[in-house]
Protein backbone atom coordinates (compact mmCIF):
# COMPACT_ATOMS: atom_id res chain seq x y z
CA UNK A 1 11.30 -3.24 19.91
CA UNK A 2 12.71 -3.16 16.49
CA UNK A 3 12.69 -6.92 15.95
CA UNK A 4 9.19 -7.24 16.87
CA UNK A 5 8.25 -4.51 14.14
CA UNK A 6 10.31 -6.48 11.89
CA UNK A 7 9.04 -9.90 12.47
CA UNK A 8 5.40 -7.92 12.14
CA UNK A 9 6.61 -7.31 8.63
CA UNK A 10 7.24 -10.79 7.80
CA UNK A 11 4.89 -11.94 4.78
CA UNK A 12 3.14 -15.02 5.31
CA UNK A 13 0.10 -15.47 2.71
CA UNK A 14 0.44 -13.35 -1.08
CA UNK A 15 -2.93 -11.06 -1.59
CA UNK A 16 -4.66 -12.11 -4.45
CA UNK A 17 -4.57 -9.06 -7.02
CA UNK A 18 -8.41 -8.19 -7.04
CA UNK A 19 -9.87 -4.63 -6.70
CA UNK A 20 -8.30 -3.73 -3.54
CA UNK A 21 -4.82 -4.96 -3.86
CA UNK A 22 -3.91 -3.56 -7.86
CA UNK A 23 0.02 -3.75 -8.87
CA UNK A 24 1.57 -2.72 -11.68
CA UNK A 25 3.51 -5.08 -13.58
CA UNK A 26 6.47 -7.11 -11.78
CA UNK A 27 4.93 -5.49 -8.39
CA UNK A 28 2.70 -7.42 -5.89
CA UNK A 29 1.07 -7.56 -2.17
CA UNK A 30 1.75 -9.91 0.42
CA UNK A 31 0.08 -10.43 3.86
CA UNK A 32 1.86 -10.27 7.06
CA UNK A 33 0.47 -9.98 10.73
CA UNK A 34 -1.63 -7.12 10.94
CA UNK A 35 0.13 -5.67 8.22
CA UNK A 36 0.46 -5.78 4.47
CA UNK A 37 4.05 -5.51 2.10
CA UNK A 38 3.81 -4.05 -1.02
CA UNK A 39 7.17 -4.80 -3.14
CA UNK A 40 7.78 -3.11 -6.52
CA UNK A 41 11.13 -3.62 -7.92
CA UNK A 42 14.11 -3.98 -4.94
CA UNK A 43 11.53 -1.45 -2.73
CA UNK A 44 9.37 -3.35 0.17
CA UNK A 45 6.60 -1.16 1.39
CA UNK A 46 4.80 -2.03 4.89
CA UNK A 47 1.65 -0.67 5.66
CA UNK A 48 -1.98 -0.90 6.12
CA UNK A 49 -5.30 0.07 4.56
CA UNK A 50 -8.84 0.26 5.62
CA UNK A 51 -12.26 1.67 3.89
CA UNK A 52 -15.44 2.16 5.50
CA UNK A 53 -19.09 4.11 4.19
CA UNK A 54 -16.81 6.55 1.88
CA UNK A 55 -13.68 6.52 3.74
CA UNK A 56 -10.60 5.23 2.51
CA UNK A 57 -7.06 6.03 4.13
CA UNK A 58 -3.56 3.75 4.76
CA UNK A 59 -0.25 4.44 5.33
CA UNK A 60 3.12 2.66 3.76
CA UNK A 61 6.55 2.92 5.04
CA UNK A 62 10.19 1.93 3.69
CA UNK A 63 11.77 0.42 6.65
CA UNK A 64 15.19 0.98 5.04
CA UNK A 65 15.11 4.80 5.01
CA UNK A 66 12.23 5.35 7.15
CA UNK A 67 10.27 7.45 4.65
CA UNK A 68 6.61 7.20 4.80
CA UNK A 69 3.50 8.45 3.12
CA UNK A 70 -0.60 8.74 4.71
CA UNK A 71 -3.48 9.24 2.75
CA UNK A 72 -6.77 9.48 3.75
CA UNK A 73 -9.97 10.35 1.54
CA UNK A 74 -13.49 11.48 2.84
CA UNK A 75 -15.23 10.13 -0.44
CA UNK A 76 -14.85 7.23 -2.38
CA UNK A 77 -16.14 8.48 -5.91
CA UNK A 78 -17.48 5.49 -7.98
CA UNK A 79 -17.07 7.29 -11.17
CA UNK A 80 -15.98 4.02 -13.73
CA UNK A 81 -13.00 5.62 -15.24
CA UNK A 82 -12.05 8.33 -12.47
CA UNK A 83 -12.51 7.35 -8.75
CA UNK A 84 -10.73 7.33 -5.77
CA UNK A 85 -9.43 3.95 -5.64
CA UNK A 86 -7.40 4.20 -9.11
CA UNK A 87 -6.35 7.94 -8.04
CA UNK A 88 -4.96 6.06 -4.86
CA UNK A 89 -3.25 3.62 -6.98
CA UNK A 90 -1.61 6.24 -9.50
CA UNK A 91 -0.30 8.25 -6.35
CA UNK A 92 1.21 5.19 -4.67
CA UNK A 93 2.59 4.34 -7.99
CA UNK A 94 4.05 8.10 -8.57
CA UNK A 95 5.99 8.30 -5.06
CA UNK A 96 7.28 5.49 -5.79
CA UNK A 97 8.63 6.48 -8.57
CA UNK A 98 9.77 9.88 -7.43
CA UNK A 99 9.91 9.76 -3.85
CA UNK A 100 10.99 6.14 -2.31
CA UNK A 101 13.39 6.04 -5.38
């Protein structure tokens, strides 16, 4: 049902910004049951994220228009200026900015 996805998508604890939860100014992550919310401007993202011996992958969808994006990665490079984790970052950033939008 609909209204169980939605109360799913409730937020009930705010993700400390550390390595694995990194927002751009005036955005931030919240935690909801078995999900997280990502909210950057008037957009709410809901999705989910999980990393394991290289692996990284999550999705996020806008429950208002139903658009969606998955990524997954089979490497996590470490490099200190380019790695996967800030690439991830700069693409969530960039569809939001030019696809959710």
């Amino acid at each position: 049902k609909r209204s169980s996805l939605e109360e799913m998508w409730k937020p009930v604890l705010p993700a400390s910004p550390n390595e694995n939860f990194v927002s751009r100014s005036g955005a931030y992550d919240e935690v909801a049951s078995s999900f997280f919310v990502h909210t950057d401007g008037k957009l709410r993202l809901v999705g989910h994220a999980g990393w394991q011996n290289g692996f990284r992958s999550h999705f996020y969808i806008d429950p208002s228009t139903r658009s969606a994006y998955v990524v997954a990665y089979n490497t996590d490079a470490q490099d200190k200026t380019h790695n996967t984790r800030s690439f991830d970052f700069e693409l969530r950033d960039e569809l939001i900015d030019h696809f959710f939008q």
